[in-house]
Protein backbone atom coordinates (compact mmCIF):
# COMPACT_ATOMS: atom_id res chain seq x y z
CA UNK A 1 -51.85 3.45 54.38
CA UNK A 2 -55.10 3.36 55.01
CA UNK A 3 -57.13 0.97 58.05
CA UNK A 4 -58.29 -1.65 54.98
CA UNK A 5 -55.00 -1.39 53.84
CA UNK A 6 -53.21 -2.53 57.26
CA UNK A 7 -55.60 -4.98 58.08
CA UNK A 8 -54.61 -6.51 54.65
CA UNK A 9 -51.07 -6.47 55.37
CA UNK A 10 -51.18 -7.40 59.07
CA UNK A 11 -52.90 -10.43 57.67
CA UNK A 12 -50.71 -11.65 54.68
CA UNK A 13 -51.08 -15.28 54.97
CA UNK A 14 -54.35 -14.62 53.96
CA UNK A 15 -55.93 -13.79 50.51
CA UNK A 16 -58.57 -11.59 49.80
CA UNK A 17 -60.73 -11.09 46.69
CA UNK A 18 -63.29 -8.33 46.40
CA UNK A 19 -66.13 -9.29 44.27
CA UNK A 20 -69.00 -7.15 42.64
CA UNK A 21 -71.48 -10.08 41.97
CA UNK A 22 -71.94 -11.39 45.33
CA UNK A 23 -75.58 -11.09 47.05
CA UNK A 24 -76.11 -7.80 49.19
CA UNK A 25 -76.70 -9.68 52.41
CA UNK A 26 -73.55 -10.62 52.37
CA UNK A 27 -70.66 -8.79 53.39
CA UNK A 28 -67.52 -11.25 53.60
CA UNK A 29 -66.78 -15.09 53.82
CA UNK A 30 -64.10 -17.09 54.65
CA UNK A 31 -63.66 -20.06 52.33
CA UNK A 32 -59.76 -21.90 53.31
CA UNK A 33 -57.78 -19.39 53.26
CA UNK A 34 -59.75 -17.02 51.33
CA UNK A 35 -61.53 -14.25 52.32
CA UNK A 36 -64.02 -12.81 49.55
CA UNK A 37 -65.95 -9.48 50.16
CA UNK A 38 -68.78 -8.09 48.52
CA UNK A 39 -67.09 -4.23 47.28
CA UNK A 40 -70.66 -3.15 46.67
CA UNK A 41 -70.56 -2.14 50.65
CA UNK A 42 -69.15 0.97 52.05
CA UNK A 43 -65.55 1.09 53.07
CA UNK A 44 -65.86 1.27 57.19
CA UNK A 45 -68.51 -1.91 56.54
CA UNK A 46 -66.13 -3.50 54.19
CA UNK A 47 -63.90 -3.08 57.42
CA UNK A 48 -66.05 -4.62 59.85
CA UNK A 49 -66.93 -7.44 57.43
CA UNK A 50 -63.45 -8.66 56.72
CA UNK A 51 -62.52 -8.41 60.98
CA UNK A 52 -65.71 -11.16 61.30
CA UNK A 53 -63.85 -13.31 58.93
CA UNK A 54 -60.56 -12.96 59.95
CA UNK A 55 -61.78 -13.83 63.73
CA UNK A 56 -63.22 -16.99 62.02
CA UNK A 57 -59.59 -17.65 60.80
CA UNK A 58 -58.77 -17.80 64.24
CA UNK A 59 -60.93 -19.12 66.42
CA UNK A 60 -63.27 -21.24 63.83
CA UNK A 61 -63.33 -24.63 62.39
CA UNK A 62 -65.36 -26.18 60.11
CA UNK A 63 -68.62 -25.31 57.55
CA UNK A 64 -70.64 -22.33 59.40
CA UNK A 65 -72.74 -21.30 56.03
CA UNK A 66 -75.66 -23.14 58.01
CA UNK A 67 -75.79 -22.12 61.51
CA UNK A 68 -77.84 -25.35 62.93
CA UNK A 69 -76.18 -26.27 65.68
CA UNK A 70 -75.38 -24.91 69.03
CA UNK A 71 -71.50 -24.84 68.16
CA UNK A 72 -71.75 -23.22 65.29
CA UNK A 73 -73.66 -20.32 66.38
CA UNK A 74 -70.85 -20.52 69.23
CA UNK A 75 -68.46 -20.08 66.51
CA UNK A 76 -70.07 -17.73 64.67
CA UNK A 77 -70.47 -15.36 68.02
CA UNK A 78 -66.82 -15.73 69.00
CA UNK A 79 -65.13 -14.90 65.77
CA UNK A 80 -67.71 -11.56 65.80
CA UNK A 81 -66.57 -11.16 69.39
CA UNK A 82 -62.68 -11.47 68.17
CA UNK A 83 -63.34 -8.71 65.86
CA UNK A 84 -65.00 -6.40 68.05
CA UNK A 85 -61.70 -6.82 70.31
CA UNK A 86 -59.23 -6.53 67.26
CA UNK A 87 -60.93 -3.39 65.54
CA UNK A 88 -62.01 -1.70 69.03
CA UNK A 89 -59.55 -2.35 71.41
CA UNK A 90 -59.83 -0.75 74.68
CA UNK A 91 -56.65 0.80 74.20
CA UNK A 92 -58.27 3.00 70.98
CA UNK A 93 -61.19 3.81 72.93
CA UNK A 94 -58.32 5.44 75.43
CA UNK A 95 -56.99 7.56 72.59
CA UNK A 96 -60.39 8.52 71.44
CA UNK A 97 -61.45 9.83 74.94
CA UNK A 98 -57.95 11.76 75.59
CA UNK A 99 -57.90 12.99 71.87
CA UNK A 100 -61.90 14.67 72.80
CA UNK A 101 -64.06 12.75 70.81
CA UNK A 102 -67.31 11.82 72.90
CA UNK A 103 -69.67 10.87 70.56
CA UNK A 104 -70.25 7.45 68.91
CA UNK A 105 -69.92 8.95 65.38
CA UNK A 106 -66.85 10.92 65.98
CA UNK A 107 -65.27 7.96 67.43
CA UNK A 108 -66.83 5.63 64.67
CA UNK A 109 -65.36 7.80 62.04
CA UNK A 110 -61.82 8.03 63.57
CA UNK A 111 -61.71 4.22 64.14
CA UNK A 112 -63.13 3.62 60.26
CA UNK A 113 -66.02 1.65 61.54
CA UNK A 114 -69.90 1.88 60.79
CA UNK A 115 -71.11 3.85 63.97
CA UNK A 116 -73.24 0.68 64.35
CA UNK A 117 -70.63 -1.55 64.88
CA UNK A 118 -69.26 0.49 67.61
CA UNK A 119 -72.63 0.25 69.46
CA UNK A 120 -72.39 -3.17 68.93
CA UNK A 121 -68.92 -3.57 70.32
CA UNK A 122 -69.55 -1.55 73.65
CA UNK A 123 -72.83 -3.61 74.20
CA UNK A 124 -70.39 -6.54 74.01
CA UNK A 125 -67.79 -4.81 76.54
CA UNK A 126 -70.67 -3.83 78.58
CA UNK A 127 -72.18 -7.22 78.53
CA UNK A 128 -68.71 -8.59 79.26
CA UNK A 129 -67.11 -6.52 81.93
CA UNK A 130 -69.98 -5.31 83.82
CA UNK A 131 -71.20 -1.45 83.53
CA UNK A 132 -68.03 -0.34 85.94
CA UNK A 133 -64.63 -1.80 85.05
CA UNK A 134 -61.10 -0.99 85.30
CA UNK A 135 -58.27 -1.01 82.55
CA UNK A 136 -54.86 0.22 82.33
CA UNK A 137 -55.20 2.86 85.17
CA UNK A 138 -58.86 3.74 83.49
CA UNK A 139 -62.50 3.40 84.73
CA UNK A 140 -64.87 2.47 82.06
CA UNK A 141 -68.42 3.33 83.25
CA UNK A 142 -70.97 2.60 81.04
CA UNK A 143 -74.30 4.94 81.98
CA UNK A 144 -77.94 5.50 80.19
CA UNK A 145 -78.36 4.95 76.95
CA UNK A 146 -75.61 3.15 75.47
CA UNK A 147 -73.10 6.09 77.51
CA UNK A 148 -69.49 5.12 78.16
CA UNK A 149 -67.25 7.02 80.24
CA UNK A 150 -63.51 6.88 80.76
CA UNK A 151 -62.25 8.26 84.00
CA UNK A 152 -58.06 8.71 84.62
CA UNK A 153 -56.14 8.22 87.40
């Protein structure tokens, strides 16, 4: 089974429909209970698409096709946030430091994620937990450009 495939069943109460006609901005929306994604993007984006909406089946309420409000766009940030957390836990990034894989692609690629969503979610980390914090017996220590290291006890 692959990652699409798991996130899929992990998520069973909801439905999703993959649709060829749907406009190339868009990756994925969330309509009820419904999660429709445009299959004209690549797999690991397809991925990241469909973690944004299920975060907004979580932790969203509401119409958030217009983003004109300050709620809204506070809605629209958390359920991004939720699926930074859920497809790049710090756990993974663990495995991916004790398995040798340094480099944002090679950890990208094992995690089935567009290398620029990883970037994305270790800004957020970063931004979150300060450039030195502790997890789990580990020190994250984010450096220079965009670096992370992960130190043992």
């Amino acid at each position: 089974m692959n990652r699409l495939e798991k996130i899929i069943d992990d998520n069973q109460h909801l439905d999703f429909k993959f649709n060829t006609s749907m406009n190339s901005k868009h990756g994925a929306f969330i309509y009820d209970t419904t999660i429709y994604v445009n299959s004209k993007r690549g797999y690991q984006q397809n991925i990241a698409d469909i973690a944004e909406e299920i975060g907004h089946d979580k932790t969203s309420v509401g119409d958030l096709t217009c983003l004109n409000t300050v709620e809204k766009c506070r809605q629209e940030a958390r359920a991004r946030q939720w699926g930074f957390k859920y497809l790049v836990p710090l756990d993974d990034l663990i495995v991916c430091h004790k398995l040798g894989l340094r480099e944002y692609w090679e950890v990208a690629e094992f995690l089935e994620i567009p290398p620029a969503y990883l970037w994305e979610t270790i800004n957020y980390y970063r931004d979150t937990k300060g450039l030195v914090f502790y997890f789990k017996d580990c020190q994250f220590v984010f450096g220079m450009s965009d670096s992370l290291k992960i130190y043992f006890k």
